[in-house]
C-alpha atoms as a PDB file:
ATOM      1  CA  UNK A   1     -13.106  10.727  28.330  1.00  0.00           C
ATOM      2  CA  UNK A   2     -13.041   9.995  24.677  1.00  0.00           C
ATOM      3  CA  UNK A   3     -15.865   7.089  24.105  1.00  0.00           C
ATOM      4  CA  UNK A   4     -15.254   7.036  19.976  1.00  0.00           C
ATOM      5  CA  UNK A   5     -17.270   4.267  18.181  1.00  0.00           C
ATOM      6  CA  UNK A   6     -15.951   1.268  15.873  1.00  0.00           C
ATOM      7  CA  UNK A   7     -17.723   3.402  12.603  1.00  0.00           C
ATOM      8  CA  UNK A   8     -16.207   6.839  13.729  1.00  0.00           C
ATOM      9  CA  UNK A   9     -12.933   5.326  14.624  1.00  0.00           C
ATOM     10  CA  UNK A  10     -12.733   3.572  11.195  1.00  0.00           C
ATOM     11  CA  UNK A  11     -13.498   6.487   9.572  1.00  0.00           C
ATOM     12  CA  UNK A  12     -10.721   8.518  11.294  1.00  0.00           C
ATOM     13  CA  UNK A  13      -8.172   5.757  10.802  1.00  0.00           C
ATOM     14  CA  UNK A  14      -9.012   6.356   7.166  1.00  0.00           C
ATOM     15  CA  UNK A  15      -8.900  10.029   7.376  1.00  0.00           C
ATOM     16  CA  UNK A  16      -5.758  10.148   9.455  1.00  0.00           C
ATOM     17  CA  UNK A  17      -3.334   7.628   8.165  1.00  0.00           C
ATOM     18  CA  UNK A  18      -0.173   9.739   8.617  1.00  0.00           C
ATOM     19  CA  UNK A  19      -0.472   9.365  12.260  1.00  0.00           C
ATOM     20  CA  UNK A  20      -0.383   5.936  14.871  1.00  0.00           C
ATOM     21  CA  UNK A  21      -4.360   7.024  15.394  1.00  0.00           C
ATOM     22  CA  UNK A  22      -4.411   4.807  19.094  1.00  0.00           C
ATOM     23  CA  UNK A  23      -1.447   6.632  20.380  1.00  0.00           C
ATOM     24  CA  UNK A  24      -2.957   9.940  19.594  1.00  0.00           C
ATOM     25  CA  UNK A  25      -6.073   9.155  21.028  1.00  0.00           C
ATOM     26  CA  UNK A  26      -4.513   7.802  24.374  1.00  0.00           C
ATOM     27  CA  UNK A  27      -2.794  11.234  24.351  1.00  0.00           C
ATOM     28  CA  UNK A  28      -5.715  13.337  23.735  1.00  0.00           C
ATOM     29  CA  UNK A  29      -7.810  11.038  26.552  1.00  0.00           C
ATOM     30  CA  UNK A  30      -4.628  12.282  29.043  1.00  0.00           C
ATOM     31  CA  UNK A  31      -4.978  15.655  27.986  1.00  0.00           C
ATOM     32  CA  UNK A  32      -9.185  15.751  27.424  1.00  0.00           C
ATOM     33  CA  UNK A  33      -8.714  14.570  31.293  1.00  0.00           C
ATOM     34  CA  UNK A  34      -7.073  17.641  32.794  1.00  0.00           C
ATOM     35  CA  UNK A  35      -8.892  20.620  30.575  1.00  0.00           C
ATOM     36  CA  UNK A  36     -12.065  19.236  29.296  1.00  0.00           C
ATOM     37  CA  UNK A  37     -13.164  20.716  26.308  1.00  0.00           C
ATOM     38  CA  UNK A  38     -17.145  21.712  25.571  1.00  0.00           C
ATOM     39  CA  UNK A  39     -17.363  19.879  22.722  1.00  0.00           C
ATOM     40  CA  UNK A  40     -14.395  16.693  22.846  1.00  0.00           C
ATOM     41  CA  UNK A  41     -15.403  15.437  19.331  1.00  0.00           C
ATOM     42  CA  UNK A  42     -14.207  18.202  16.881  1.00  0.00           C
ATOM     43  CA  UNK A  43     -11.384  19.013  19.547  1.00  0.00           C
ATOM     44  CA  UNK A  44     -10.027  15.616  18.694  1.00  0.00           C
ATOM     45  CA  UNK A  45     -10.374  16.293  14.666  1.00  0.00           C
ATOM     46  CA  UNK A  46      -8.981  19.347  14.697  1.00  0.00           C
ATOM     47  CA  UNK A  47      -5.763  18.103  17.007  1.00  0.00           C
ATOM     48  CA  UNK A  48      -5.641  15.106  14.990  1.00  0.00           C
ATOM     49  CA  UNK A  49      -6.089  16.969  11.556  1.00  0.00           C
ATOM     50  CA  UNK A  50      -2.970  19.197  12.833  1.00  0.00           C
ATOM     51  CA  UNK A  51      -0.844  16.005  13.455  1.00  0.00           C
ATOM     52  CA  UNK A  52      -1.465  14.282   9.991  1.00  0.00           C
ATOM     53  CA  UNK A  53      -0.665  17.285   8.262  1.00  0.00           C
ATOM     54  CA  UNK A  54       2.390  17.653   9.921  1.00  0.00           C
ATOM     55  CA  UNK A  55       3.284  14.227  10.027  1.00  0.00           C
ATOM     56  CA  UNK A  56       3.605  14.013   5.889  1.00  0.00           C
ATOM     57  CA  UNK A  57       6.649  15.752   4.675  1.00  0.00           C
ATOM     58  CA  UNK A  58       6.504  19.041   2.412  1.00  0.00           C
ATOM     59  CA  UNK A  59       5.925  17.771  -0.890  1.00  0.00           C
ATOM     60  CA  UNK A  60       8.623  19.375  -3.717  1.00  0.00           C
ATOM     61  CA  UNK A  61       7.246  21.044  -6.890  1.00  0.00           C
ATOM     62  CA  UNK A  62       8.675  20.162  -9.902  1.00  0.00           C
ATOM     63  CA  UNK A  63       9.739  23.450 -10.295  1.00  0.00           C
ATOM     64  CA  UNK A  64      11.886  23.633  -7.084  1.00  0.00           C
ATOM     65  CA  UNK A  65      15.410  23.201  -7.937  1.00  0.00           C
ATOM     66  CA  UNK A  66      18.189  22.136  -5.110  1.00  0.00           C
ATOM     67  CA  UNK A  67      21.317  24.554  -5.189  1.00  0.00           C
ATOM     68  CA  UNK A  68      24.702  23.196  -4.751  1.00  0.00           C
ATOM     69  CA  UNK A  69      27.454  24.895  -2.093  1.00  0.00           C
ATOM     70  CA  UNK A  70      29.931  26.482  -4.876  1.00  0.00           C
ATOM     71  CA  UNK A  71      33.336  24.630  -4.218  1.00  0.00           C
ATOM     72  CA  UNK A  72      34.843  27.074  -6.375  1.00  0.00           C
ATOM     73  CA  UNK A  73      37.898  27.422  -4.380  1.00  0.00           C
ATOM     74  CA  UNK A  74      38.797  23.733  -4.701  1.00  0.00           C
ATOM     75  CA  UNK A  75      39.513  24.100  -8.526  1.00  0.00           C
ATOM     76  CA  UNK A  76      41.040  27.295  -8.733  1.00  0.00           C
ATOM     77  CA  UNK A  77      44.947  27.039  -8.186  1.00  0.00           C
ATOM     78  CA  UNK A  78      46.969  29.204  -5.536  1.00  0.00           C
ATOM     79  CA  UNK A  79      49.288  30.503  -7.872  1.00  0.00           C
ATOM     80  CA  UNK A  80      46.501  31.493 -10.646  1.00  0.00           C
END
């Protein structure tokens, strides 16, 4: 189903580097085979554009501060 070229895939393994780009496209081939879409090129870019961005993990802004669980309870005494 998916008949990609050696100058389109190059340019997708470039685009989508976050992802194992064979195993995707071995996935969408299974899937393309079942419900074929009307236009199978910018199906696969979009799918594959979803799974890069997911693939990278959120990015922290400096900003962003990480709070602490308050173990106040451990240094107060019973008998205070």
């Amino acid at each position: 189903m998916i008949r990609l070229n050696h100058k389109d895939f190059a340019e997708w393994s470039g685009l989508y580097s976050n992802i194992d780009l064979e195993h995707e496209l071995k996935r969408l081939d299974m899937e393309f085979r079942s419900e074929k879409p009307k236009n199978w090129f910018i199906t696969a870019s979009q799918k594959l554009n979803y799974q890069n961005k997911n693939s990278v993990p959120a990015r922290r802004r400096v900003g962003d501060r990480i709070v602490q669980p308050s173990r106040a309870s451990e240094f107060i005494p019973e008998d205070f």
